[in-house]
Protein backbone atom coordinates (compact mmCIF):
# COMPACT_ATOMS: atom_id res chain seq x y z
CA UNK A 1 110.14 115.52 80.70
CA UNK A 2 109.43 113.51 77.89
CA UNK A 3 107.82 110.16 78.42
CA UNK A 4 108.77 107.33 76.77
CA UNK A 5 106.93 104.37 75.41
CA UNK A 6 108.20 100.80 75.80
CA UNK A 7 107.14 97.73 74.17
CA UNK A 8 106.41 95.15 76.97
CA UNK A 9 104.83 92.57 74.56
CA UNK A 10 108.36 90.91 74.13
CA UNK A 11 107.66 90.17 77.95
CA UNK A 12 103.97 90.25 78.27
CA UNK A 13 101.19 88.69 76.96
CA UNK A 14 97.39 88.31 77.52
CA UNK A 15 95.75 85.00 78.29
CA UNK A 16 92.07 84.82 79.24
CA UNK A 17 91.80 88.40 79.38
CA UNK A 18 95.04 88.51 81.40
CA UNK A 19 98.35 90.05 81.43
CA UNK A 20 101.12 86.84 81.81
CA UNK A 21 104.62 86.88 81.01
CA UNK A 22 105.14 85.42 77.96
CA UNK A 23 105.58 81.99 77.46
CA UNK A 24 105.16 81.26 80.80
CA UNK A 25 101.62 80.49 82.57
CA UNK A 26 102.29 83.15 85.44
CA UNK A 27 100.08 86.20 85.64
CA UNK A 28 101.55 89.62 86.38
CA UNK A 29 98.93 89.90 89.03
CA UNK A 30 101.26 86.23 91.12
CA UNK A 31 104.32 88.39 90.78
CA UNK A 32 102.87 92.09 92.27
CA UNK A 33 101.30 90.48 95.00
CA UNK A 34 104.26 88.06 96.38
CA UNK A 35 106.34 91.62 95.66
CA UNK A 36 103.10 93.34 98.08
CA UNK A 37 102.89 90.43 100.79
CA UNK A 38 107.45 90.24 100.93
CA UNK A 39 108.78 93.16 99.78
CA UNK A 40 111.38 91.17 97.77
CA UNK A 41 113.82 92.69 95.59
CA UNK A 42 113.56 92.34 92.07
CA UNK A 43 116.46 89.85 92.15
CA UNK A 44 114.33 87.54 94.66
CA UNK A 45 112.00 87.89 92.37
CA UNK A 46 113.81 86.63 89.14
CA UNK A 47 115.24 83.54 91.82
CA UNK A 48 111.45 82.58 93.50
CA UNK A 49 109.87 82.44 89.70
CA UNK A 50 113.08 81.58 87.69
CA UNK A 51 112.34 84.81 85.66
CA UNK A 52 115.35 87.51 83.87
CA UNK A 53 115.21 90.23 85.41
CA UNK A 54 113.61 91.99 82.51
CA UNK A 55 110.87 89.79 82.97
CA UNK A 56 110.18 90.77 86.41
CA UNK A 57 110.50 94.62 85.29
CA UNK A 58 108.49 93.72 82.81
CA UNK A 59 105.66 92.92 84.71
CA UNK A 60 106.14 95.68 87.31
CA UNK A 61 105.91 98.54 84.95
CA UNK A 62 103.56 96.48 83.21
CA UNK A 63 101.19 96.92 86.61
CA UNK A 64 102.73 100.46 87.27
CA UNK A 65 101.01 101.21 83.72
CA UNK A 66 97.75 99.19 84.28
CA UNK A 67 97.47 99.64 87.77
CA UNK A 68 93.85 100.60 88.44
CA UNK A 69 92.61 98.31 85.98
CA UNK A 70 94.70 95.21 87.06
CA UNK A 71 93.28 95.91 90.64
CA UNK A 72 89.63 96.12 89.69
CA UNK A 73 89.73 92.69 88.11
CA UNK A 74 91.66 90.94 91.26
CA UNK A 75 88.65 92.54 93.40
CA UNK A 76 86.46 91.08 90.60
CA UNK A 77 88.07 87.30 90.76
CA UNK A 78 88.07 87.52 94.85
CA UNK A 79 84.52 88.53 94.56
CA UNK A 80 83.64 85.15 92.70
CA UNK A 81 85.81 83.10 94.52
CA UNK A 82 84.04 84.37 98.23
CA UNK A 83 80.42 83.72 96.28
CA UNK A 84 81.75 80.44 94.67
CA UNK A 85 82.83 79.60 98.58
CA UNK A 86 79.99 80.25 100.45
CA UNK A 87 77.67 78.45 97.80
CA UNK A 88 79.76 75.38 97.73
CA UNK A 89 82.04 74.62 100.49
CA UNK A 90 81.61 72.45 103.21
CA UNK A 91 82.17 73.18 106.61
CA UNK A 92 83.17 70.85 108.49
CA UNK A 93 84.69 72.53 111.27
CA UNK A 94 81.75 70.73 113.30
């Protein structure tokens, strides 16, 4: 089988160091984990974010593609925001 290489960047683009569709300020990263935490379809997809649906396969084979790295930096940016919590938040559950 021969694999085939497609150009996402008509779809995708990289702001601060990550992946977004294009003209739009929505990371790949919002759109995988809605798809993870629902199970939508790719059609609820394109209807939650007002996206084509090429946008939305975009992004997935986007992740499909980048997959390991994509998840190293969401552990990264969870890390920082549970250290960014427990050095600044309040509780006032008192």
């Amino acid at each position: 089988m021969i694999a085939e290489q497609v150009d996402l960047s008509k779809y995708i683009e990289m702001r601060n160091d990550r992946p977004h569709i294009r003209g739009r300020r929505l990371p790949i990263m919002t759109i995988i984990n809605t798809q993870k935490a629902t199970n939508y379809t790719v059609d609820e997809l394109c209807y939650d974010y007002t996206l084509s649906r090429a946008q939305v396969l975009a992004a997935l084979l986007y992740y499909q593609e980048h997959q390991e790295e994509m998840e190293q930096l969401e552990t990264l940016d969870k890390q920082k925001e549970e250290e960014l919590f427990a050095r600044y938040a309040r509780d006032d559950r008192k």
